[in-house]
N, C-alpha and C. Protein backbone atom coordinates (compact mmCIF):
# COMPACT_ATOMS: atom_id res chain seq x y z
N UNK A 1 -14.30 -19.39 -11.99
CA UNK A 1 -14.27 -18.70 -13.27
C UNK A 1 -13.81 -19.68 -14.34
N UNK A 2 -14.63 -19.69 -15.38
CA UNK A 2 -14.39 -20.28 -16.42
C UNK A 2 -13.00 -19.89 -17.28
N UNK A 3 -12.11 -20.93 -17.80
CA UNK A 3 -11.43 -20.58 -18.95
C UNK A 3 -11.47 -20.82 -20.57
N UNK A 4 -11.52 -19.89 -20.81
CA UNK A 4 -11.66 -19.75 -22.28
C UNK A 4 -10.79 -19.64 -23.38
N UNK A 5 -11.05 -20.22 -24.24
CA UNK A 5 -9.95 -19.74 -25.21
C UNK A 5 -10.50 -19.30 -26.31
N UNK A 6 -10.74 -18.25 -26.87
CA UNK A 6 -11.32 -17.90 -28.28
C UNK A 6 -10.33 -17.39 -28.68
N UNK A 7 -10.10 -17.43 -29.65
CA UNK A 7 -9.45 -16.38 -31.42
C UNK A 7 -10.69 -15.20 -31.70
N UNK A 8 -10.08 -14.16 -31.40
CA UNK A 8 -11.29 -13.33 -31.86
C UNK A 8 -9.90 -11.90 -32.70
N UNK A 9 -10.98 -11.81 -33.92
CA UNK A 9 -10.25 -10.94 -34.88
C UNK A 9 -10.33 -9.05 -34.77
N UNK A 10 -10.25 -7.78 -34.98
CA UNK A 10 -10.20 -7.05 -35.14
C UNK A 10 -11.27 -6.28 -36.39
N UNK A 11 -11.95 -5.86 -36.06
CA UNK A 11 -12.53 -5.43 -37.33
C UNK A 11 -11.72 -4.04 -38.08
N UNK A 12 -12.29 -3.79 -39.01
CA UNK A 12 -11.26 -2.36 -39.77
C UNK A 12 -11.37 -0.93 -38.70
N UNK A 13 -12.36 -0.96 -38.11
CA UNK A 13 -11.52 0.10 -37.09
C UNK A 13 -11.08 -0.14 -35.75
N UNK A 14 -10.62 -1.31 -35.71
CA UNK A 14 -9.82 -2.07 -34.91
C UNK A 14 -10.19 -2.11 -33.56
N UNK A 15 -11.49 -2.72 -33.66
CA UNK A 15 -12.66 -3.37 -32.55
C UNK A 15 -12.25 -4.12 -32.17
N UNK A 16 -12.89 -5.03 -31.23
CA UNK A 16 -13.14 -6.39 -30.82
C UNK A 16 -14.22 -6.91 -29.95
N UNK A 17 -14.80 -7.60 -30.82
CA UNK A 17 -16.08 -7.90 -30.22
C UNK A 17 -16.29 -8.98 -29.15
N UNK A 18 -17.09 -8.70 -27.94
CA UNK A 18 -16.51 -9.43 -27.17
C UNK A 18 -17.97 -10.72 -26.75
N UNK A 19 -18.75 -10.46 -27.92
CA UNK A 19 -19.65 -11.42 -27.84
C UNK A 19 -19.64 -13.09 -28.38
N UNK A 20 -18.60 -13.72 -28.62
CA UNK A 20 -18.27 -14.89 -28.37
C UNK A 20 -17.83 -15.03 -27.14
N UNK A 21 -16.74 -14.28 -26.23
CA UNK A 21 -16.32 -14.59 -24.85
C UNK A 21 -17.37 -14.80 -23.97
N UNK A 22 -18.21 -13.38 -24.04
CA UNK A 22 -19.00 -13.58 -22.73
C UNK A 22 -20.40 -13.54 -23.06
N UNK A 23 -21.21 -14.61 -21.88
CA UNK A 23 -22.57 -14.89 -22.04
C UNK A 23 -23.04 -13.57 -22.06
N UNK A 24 -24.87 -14.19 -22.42
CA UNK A 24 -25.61 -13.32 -22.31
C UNK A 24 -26.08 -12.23 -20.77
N UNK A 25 -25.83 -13.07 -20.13
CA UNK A 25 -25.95 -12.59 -18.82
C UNK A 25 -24.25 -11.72 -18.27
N UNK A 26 -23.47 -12.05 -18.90
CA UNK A 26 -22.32 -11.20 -18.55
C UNK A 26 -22.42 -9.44 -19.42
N UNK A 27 -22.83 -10.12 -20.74
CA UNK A 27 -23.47 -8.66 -21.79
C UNK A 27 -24.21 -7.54 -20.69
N UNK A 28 -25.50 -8.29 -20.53
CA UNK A 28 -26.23 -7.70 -19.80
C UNK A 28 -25.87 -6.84 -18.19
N UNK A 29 -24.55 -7.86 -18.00
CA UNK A 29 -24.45 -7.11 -16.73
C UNK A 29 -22.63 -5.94 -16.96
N UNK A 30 -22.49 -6.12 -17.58
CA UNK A 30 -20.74 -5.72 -17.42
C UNK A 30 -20.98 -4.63 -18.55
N UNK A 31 -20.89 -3.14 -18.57
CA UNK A 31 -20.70 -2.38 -19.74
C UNK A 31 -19.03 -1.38 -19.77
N UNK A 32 -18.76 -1.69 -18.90
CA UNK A 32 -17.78 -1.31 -18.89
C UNK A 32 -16.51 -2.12 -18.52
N UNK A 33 -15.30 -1.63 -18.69
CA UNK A 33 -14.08 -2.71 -18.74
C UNK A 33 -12.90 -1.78 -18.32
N UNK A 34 -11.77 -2.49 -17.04
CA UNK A 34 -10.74 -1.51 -17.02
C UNK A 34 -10.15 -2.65 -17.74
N UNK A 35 -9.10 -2.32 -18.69
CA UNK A 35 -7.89 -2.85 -19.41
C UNK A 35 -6.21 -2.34 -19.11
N UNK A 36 -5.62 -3.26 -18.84
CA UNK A 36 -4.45 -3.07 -18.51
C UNK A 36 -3.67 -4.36 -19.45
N UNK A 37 -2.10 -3.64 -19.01
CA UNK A 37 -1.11 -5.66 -19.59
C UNK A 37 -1.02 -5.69 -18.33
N UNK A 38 -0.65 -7.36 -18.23
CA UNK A 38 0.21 -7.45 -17.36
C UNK A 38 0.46 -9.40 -17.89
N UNK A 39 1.95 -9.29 -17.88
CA UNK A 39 3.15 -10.34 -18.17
C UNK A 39 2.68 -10.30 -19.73
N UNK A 40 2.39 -9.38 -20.02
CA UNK A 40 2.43 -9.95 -21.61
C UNK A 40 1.21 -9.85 -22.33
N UNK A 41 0.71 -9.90 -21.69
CA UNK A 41 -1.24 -10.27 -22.02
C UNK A 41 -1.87 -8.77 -21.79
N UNK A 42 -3.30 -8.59 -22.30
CA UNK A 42 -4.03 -7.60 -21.67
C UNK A 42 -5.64 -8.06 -21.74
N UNK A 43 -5.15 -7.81 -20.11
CA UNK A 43 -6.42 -8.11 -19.54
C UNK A 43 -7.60 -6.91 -19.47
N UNK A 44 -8.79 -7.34 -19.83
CA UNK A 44 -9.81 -6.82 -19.59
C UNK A 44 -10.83 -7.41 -18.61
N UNK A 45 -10.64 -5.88 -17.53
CA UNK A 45 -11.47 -6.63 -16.24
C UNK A 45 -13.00 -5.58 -15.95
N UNK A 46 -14.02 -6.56 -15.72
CA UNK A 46 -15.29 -6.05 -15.37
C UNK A 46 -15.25 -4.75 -15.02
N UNK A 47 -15.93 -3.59 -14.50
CA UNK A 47 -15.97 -2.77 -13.50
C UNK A 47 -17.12 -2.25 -13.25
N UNK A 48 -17.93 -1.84 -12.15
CA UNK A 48 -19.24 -1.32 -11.91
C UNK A 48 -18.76 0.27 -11.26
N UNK A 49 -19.61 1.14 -11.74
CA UNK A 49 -19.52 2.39 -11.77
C UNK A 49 -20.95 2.74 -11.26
N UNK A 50 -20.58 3.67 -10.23
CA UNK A 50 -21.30 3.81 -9.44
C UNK A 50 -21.72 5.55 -9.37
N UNK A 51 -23.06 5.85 -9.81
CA UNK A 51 -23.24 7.29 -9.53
C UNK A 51 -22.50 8.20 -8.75
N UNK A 52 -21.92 9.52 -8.82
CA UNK A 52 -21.77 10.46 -7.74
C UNK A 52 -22.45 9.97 -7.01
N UNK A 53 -23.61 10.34 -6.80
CA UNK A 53 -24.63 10.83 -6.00
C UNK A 53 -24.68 9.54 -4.90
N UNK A 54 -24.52 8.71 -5.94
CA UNK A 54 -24.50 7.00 -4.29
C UNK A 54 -23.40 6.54 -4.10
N UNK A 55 -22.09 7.34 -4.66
CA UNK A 55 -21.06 6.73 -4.29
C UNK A 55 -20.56 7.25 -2.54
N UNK A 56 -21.15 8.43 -2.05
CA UNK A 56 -20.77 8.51 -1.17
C UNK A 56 -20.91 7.47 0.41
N UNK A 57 -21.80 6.38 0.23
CA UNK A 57 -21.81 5.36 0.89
C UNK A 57 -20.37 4.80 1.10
N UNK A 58 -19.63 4.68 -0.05
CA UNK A 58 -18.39 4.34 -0.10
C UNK A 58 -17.36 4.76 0.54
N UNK A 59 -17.44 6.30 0.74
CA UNK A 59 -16.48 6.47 1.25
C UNK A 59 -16.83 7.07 2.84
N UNK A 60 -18.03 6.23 3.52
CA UNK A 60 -18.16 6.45 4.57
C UNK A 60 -18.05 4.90 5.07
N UNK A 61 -17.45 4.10 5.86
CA UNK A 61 -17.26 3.09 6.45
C UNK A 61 -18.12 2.31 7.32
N UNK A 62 -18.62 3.65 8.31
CA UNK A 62 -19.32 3.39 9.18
C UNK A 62 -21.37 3.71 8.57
N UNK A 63 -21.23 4.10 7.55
CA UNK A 63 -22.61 4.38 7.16
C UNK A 63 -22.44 3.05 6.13
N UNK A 64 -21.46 2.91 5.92
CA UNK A 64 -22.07 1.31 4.72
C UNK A 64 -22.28 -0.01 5.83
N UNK A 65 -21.49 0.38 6.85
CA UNK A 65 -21.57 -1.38 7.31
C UNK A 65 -22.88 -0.75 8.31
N UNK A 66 -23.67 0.41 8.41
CA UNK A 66 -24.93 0.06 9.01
C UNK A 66 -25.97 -0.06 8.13
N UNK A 67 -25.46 0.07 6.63
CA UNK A 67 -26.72 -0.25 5.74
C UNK A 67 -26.67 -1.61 5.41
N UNK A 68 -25.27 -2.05 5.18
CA UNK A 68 -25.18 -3.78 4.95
C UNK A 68 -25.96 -4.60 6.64
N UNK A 69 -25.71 -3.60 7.53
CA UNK A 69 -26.50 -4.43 8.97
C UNK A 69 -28.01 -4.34 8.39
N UNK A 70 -28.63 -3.20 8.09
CA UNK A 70 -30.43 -3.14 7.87
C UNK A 70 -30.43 -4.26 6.78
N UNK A 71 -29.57 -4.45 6.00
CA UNK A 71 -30.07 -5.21 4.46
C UNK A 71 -30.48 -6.72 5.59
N UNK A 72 -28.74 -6.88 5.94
CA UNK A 72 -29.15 -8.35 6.30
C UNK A 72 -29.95 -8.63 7.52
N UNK A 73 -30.56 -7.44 8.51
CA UNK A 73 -31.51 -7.81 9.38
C UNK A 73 -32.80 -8.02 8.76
N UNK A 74 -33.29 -7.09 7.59
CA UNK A 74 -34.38 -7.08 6.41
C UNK A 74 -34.08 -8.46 6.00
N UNK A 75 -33.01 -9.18 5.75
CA UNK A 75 -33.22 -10.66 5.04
C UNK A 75 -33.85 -11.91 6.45
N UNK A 76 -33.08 -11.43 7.25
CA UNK A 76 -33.70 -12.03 8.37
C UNK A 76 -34.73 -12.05 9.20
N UNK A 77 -35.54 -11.16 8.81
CA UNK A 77 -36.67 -11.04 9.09
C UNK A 77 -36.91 -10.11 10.50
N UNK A 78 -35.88 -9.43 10.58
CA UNK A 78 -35.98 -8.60 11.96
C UNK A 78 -36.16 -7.55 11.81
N UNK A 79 -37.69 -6.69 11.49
CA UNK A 79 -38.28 -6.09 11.23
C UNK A 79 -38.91 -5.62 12.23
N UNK A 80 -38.96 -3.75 12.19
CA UNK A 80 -39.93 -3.46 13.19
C UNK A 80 -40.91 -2.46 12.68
N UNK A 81 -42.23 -2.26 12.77
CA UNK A 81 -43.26 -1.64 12.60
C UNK A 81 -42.87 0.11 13.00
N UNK A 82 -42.84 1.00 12.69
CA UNK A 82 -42.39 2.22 13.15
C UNK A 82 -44.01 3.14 12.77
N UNK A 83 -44.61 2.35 12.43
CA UNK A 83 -45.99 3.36 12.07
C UNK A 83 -45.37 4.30 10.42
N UNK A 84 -47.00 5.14 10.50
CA UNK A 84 -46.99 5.93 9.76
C UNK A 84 -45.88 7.12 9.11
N UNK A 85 -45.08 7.18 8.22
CA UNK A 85 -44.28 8.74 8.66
C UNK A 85 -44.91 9.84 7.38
N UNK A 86 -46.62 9.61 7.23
CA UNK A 86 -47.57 10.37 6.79
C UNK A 86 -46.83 12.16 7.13
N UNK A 87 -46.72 11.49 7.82
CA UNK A 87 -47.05 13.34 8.83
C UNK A 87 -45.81 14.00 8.41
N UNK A 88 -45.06 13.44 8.07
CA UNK A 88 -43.62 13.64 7.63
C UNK A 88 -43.37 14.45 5.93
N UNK A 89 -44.58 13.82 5.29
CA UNK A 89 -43.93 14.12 3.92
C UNK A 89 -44.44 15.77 3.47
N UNK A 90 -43.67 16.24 2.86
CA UNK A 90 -43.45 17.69 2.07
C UNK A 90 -44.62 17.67 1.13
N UNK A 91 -45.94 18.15 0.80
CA UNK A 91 -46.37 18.34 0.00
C UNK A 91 -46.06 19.24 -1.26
N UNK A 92 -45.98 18.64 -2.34
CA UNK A 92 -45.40 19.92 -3.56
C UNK A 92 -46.23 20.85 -4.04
């Protein structure tokens, strides 16, 4: 991690803009921020927020580390053919 030092000012409704600190690619990826002090300072740290709806991966242990197993067998190329699951889908 890079260190930085900018001076950055307050605007009249007492903003701060945080587009001198961080690149374009940090803009793009970071929209949110937890802020806290600590020794004096206040830090503003990244945070990714994660839907209801997909956070429950999270709080299952054993269902995330078998999806992190498919990701990285999918990177490795250990793939298996299972056929069609045609027959499977719900027509609306």
């Amino acid at each position: 991690m890079r260190k930085q030092k900018t001076i950055v000012g307050m605007d009249d409704k007492q903003r701060v803009c945080l587009t001198r600190v961080l690149s374009k690619e940090e803009r793009d990826n970071y929209d949110s921020f937890r802020i806290y002090r600590e020794e004096g300072k206040i830090v503003l740290e990244p945070v990714c927020q994660v839907p209801e709806k997909d956070h429950w991966i999270y709080k299952d242990p054993e269902a995330l580390a078998l999806l992190l197993k498919g990701i990285k067998d999918a990177e490795d190329g250990k793939l298996h053919n299972l056929g069609s699951f045609a027959k499977y889908a719900k027509e609306e």
